[in-house]
C-alpha atoms as a PDB file:
ATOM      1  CA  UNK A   1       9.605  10.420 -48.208  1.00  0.00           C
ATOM      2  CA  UNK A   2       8.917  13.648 -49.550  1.00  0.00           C
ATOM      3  CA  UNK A   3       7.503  17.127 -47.470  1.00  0.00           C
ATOM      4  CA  UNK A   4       4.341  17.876 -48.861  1.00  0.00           C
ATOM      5  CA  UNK A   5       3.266  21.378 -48.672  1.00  0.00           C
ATOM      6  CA  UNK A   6       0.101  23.442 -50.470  1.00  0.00           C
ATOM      7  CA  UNK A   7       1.178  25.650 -52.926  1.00  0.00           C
ATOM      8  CA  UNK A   8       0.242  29.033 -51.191  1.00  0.00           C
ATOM      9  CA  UNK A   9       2.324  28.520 -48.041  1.00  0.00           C
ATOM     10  CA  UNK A  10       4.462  27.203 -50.521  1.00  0.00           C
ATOM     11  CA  UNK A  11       4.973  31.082 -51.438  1.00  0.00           C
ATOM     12  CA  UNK A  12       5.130  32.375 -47.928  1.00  0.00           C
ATOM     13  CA  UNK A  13       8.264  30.164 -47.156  1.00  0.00           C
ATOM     14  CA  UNK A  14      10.034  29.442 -50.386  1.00  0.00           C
ATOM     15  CA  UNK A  15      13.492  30.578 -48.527  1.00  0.00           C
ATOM     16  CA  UNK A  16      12.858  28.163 -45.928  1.00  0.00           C
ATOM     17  CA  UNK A  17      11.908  25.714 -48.202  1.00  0.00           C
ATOM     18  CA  UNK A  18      15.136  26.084 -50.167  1.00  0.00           C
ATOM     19  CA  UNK A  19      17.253  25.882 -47.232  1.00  0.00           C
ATOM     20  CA  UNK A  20      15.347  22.611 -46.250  1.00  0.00           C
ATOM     21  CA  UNK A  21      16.894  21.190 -49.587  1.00  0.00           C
ATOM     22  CA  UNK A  22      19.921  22.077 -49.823  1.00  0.00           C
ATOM     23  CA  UNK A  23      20.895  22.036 -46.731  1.00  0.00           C
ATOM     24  CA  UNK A  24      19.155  19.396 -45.491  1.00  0.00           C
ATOM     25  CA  UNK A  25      18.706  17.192 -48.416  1.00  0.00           C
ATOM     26  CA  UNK A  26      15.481  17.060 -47.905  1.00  0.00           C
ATOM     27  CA  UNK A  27      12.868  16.491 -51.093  1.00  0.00           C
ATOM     28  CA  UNK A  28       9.379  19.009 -51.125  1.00  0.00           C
ATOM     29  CA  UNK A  29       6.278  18.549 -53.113  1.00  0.00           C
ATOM     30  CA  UNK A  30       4.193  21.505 -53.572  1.00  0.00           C
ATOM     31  CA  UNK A  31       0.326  20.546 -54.218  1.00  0.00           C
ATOM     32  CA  UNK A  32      -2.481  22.271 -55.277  1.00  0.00           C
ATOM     33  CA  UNK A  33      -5.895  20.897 -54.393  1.00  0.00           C
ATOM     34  CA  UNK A  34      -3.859  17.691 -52.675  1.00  0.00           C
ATOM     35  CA  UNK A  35      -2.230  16.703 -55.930  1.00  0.00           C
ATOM     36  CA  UNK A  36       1.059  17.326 -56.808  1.00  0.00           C
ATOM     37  CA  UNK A  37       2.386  20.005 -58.868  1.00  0.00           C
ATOM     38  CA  UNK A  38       5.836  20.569 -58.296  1.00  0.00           C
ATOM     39  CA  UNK A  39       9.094  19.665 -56.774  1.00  0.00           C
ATOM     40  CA  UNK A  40      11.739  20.882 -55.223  1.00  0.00           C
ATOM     41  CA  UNK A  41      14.912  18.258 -55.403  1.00  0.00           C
ATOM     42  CA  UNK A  42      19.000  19.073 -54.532  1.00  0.00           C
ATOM     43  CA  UNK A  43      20.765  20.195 -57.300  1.00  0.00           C
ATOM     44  CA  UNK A  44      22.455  16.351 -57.315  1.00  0.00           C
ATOM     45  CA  UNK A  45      19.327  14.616 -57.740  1.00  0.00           C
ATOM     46  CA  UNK A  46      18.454  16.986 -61.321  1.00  0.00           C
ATOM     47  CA  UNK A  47      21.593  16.044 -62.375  1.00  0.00           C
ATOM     48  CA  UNK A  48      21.138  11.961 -61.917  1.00  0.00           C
ATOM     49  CA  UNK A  49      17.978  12.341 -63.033  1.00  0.00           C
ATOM     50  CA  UNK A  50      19.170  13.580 -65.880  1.00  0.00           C
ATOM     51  CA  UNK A  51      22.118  11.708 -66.801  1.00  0.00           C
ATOM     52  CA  UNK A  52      19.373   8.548 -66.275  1.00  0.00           C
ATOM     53  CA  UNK A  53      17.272  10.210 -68.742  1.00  0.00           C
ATOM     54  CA  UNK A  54      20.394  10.611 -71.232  1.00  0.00           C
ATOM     55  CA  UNK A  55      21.452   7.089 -71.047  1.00  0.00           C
ATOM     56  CA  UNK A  56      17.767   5.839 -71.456  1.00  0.00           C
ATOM     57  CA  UNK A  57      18.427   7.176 -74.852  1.00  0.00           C
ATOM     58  CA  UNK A  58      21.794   6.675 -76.063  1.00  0.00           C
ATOM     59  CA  UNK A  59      21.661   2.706 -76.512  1.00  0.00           C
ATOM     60  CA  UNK A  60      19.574   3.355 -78.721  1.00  0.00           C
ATOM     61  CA  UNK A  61      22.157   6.042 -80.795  1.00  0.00           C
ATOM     62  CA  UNK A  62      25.729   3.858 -79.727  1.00  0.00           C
ATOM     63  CA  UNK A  63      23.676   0.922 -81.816  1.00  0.00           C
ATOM     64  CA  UNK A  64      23.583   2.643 -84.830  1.00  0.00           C
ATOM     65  CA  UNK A  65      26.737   4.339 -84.603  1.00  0.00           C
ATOM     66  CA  UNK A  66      28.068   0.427 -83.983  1.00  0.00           C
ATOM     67  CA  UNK A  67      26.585  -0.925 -87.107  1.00  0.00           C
ATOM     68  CA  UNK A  68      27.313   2.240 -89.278  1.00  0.00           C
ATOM     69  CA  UNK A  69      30.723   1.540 -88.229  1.00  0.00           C
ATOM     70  CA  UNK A  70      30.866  -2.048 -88.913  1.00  0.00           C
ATOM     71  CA  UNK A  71      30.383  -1.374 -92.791  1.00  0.00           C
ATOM     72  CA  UNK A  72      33.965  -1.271 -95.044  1.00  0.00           C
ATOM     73  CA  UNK A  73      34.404  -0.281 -98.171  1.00  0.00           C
ATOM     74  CA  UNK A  74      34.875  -3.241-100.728  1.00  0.00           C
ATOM     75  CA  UNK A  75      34.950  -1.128-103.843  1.00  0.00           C
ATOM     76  CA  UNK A  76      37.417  -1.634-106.549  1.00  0.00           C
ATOM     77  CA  UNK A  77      38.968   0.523-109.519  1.00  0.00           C
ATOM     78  CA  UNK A  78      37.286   3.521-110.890  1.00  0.00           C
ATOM     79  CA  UNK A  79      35.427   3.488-107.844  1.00  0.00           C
ATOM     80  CA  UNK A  80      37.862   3.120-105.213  1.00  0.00           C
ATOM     81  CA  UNK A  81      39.964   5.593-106.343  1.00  0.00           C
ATOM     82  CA  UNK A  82      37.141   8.450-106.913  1.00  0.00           C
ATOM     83  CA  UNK A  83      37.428  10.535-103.904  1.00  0.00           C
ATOM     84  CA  UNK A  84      34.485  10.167-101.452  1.00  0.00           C
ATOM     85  CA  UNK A  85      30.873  12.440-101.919  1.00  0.00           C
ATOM     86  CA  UNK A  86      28.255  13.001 -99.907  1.00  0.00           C
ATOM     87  CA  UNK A  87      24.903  14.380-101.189  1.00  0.00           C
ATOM     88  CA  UNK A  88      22.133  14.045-103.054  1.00  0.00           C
ATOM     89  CA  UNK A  89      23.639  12.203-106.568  1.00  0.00           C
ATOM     90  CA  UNK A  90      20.982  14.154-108.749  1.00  0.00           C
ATOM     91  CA  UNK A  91      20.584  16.668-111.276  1.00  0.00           C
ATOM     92  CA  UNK A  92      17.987  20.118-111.654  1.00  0.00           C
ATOM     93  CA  UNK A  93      17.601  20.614-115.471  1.00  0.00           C
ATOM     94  CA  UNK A  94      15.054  23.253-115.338  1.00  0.00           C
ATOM     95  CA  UNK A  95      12.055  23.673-117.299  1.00  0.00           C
ATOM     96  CA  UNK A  96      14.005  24.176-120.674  1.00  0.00           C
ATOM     97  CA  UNK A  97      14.808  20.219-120.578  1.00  0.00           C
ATOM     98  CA  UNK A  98      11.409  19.098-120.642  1.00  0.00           C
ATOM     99  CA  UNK A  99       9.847  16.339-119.280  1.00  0.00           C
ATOM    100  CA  UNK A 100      12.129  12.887-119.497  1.00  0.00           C
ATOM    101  CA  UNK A 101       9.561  10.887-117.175  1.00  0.00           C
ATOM    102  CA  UNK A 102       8.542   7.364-118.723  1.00  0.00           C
ATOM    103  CA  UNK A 103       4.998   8.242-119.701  1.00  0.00           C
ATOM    104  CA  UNK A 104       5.797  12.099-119.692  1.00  0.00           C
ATOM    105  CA  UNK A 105       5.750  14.056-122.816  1.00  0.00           C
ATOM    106  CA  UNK A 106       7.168  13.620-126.257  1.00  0.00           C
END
C-alpha cells in the first residue's frame, strides 16, 4: 500500500520523501483535498509501467506489419520487370490543360 501524504507537507519533506523511494522502495501519493494528485514510484516501476504501456500497443502494429508482409508479388512481364515506385501515380497539368472532368467543360 501506498504512503499518503497532503501536498503541502509534501513540499516540506520532498528529500525525505525521495529517499523513502528509492531507498526504501516505498510508493507515496501526494493528495490535495484527500484525493490524489500525484505519485512518487522507483525509477523501476516507470519503466514497467511503461514497457506495459508499449506492449498494450504494439499487437496492434506487429499485426499489420504480419499481414503487410504476407503479400508477394505475382506480377508478370512489363510489370515485373519495371523497377518498383512508391507515390502518388498522378499527374498536375495546371490550369493551361483545362478541365478533363466527365461533366466539366468543353
Amino acid at each position: 500500500m501506498a504512503y499518503e501524504i497532503p501536498v503541502t507537507q509534501a513540499r516540506a519533506e520532498l528529500a525525505e520523501l525521495i529517499n523513502r523511494v528509492v531507498y526504501g522502495n516505498e510508493r507515496v501519493v501526494v493528495t490535495r483535498h484527500g484525493k490524489p494528485l500525484v505519485g512518487l514510484v522507483p525509477a523501476a516501476d516507470l519503466e514497467r509501467l511503461e514497457t506495459a504501456e508499449r506492449e498494450a500497443r504494439e499487437p496492434e502494429a506487429e499485426e499489420i506489419i504480419s499481414t503487410v508482409s504476407g503479400f508477394r508479388d505475382v506480377g508478370a512481364g512489363a510489370a515485373a520487370a519495371e523497377p518498383r515506385r512508391f507515390g502518388i501515380a498522378a499527374e498536375h497539368r495546371g490550369p493551361a490543360a483545362g478541365d478533363r472532368r466527365p461533366g466539366q467543360g468543353s
